[in-house]
Protein backbone atom coordinates (compact mmCIF):
# COMPACT_ATOMS: atom_id res chain seq x y z
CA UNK A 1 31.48 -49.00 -13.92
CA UNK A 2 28.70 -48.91 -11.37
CA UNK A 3 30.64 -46.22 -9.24
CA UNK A 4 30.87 -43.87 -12.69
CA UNK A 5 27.36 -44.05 -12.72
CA UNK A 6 26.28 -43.68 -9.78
CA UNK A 7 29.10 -40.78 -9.59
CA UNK A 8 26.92 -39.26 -13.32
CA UNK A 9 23.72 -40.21 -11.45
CA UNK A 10 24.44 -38.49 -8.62
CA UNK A 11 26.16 -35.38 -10.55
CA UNK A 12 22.54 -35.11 -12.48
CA UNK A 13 20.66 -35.51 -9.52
CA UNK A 14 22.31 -32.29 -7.81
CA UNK A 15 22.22 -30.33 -10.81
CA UNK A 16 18.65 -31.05 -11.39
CA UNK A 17 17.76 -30.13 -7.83
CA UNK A 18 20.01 -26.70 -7.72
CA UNK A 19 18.28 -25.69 -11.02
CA UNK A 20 14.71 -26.99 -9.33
CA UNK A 21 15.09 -24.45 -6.75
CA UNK A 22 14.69 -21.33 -8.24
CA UNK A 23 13.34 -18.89 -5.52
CA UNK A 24 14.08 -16.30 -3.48
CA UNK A 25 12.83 -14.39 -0.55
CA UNK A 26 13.23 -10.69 0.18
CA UNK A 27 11.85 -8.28 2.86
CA UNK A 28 10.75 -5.00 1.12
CA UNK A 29 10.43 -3.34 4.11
CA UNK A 30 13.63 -3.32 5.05
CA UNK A 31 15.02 -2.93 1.93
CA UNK A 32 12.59 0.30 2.04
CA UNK A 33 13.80 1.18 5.15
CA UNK A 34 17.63 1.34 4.44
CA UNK A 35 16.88 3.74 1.83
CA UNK A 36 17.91 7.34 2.39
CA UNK A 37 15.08 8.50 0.10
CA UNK A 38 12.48 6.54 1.10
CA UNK A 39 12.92 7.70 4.78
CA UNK A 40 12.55 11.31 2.99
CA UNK A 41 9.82 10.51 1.69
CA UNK A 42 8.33 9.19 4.12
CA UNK A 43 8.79 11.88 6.78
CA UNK A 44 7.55 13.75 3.78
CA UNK A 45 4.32 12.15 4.24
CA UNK A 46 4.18 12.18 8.32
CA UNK A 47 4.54 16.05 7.96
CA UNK A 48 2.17 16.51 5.68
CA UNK A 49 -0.13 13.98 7.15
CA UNK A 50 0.53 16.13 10.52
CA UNK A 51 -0.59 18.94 8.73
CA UNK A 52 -3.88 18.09 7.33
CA UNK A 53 -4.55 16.28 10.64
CA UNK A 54 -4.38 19.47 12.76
CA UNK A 55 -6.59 21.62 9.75
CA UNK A 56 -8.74 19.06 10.23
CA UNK A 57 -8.29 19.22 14.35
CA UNK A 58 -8.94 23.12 13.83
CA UNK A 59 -11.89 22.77 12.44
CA UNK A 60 -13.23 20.22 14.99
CA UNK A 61 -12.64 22.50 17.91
CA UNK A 62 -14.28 25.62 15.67
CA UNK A 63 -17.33 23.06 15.23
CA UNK A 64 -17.22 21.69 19.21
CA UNK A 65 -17.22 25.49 20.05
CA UNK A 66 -19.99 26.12 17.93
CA UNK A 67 -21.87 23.14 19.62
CA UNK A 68 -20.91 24.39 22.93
CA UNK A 69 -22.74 27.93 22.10
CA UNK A 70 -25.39 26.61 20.75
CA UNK A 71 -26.03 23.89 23.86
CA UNK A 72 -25.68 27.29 26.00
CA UNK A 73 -28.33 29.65 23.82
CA UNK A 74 -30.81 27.77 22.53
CA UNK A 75 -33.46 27.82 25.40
CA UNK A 76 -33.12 31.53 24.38
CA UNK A 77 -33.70 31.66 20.56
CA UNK A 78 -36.29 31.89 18.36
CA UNK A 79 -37.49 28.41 16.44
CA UNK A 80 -36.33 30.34 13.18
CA UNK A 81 -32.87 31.09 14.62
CA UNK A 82 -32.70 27.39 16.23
CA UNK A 83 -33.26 25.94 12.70
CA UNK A 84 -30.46 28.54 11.47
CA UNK A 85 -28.55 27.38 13.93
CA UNK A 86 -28.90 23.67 13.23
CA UNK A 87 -27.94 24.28 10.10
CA UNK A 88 -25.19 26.08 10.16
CA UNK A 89 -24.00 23.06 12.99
CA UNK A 90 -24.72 20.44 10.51
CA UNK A 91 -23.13 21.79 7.65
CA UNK A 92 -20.01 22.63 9.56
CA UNK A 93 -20.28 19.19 10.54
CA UNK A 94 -20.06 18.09 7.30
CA UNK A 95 -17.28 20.23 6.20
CA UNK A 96 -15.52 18.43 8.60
CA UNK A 97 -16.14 15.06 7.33
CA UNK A 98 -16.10 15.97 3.94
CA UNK A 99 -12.51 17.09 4.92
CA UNK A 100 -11.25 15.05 6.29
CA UNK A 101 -12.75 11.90 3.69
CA UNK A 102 -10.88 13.94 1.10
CA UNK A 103 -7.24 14.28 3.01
CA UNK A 104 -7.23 10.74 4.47
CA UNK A 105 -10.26 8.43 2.66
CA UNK A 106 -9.71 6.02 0.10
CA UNK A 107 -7.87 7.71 -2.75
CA UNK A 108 -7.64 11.14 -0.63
CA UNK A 109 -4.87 13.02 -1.05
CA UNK A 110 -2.65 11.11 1.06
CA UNK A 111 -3.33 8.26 -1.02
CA UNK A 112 -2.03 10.31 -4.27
CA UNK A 113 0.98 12.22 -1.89
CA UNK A 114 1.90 8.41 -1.09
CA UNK A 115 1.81 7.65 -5.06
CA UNK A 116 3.42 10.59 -6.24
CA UNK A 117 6.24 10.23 -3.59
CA UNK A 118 6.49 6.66 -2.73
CA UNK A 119 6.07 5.11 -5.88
CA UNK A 120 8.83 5.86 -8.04
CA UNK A 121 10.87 4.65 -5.16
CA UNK A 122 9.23 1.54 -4.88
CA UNK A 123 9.67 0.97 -8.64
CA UNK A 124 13.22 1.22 -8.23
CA UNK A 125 12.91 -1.56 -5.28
CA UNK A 126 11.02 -3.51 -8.38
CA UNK A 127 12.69 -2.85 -11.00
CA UNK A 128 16.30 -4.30 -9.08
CA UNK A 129 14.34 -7.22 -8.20
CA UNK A 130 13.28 -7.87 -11.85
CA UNK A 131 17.11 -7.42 -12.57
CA UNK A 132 18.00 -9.97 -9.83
CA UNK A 133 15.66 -12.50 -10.80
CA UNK A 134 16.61 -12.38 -14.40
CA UNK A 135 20.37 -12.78 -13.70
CA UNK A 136 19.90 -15.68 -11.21
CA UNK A 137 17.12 -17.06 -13.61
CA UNK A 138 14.59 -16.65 -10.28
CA UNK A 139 11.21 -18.23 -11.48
CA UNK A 140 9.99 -16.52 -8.03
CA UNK A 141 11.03 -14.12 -5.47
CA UNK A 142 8.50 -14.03 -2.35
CA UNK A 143 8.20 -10.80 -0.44
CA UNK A 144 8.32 -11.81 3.78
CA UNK A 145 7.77 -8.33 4.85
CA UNK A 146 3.79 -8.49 5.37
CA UNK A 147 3.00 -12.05 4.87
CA UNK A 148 4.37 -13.94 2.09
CA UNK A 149 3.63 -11.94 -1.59
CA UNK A 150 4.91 -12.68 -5.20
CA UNK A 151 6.64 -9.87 -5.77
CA UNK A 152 8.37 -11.33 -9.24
CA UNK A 153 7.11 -14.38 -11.27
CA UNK A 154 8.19 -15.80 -14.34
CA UNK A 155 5.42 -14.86 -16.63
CA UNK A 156 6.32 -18.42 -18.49
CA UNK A 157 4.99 -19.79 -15.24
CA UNK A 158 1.68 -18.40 -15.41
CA UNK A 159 -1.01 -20.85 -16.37
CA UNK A 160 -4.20 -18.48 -16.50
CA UNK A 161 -4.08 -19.01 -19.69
CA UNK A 162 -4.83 -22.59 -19.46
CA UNK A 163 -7.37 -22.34 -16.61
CA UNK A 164 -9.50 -20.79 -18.60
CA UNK A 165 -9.39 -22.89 -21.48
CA UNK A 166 -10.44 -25.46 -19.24
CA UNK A 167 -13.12 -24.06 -17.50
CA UNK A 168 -14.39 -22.93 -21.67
CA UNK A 169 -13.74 -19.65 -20.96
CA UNK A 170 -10.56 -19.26 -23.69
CA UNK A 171 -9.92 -20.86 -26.79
C-alpha cells in the first residue's frame, strides 16, 4: 500500500513539474539568419544604406571643397561677398545634415526601408512562434539573441490588470 502511493505520489509529482515548466528559449537571430529572405533583405538594406551613405559622402566633399575655396579667397572678397559666401557654406552645411538626419535619423528612411522589408519577415518568425507556443501550451518563450526578451506570453498570465486595481488605478 505505501509503495502504490508513493508510486501515485511520485507519478503526480512529475506530472505536476513537466506541466510547471512551460518555457522555451529561442535565438531570433539565428533563426533570422538561416533565412534565405531575410539575408535578401538584408543585403537589400546594406546596398541601399551604401547608397545614401556615398550621396551623402558626395555632398560632404562638394561642401569641404567649398570650404577649401572659401579658406583660400576670402582675404580677397568684399564683406558683402564674405557674408554671401557664409551663407551659401552654412546652408550647404545644413543640406548635409538635414540629409543625412532624413536617410539615417530616427524614423529616416532606413528606419521605414527596414519596416517595409524586414518586417513582414519578422512576423513570419512571430507568427511560427505563436504557433509553437500554442501547440506545446508554452506560457513563455524567451528570446536569447540580444539579452533575454519575451517574445510570446500567455496573455492569461498577464496581471496588469490587477496591478492597477491595486494601486486604485482600475476598477
Amino acid at each position: 500500500m505505501k509503495k502504490i502511493l508513493l508510486i501515485v505520489f511520485g507519478s503526480l509529482l512529475m506530472a505536476f513539474s513537466v506541466n510547471a515548466q512551460r518555457y522555451a528559449i529561442i535565438d531570433t537571430k539565428y533563426i533570422l539568419d538561416k533565412m534565405p529572405d531575410y539575408k535578401d533583405a538584408d543585403k537589400k538594406l546594406q546596398d541601399i544604406s551604401n547608397q545614401w551613405q556615398k550621396e551623402i559622402d558626395d555632398r560632404q566633399a562638394e561642401l569641404d571643397k567649398m570650404y577649401k575655396n572659401y579658406d583660400a579667397e576670402q582675404f580677397m572678397l568684399s564683406d558683402e561677398l564674405k557674408k554671401k559666401r557664409e551663407t551659401e557654406l552654412f546652408n550647404k552645411e545644413k543640406e548635409v545634415r538635414d540629409l543625412q538626419k532624413k536617410r539615417f535619423g530616427y524614423e529616416g528612411d532606413l528606419f521605414k526601408e527596414r519596416q517595409r522589408i524586414v518586417k513582414p519577415i519578422q512576423d513570419k518568425v512571430y507568427n511560427a512562434i505563436q504557433k509553437i507556443a500554442i501547440a506545446h501550451a508554452y506560457d513563455f518563450i524567451l528570446d536569447k539573441s540580444e539579452g533575454i526578451t519575451v517574445i510570446f506570453a500567455d496573455p492569461k498570465l498577464d496581471k496588469s490588470e490587477e496591478v492597477l486595481k491595486e494601486l486604485g488605478i482600475k476598477n
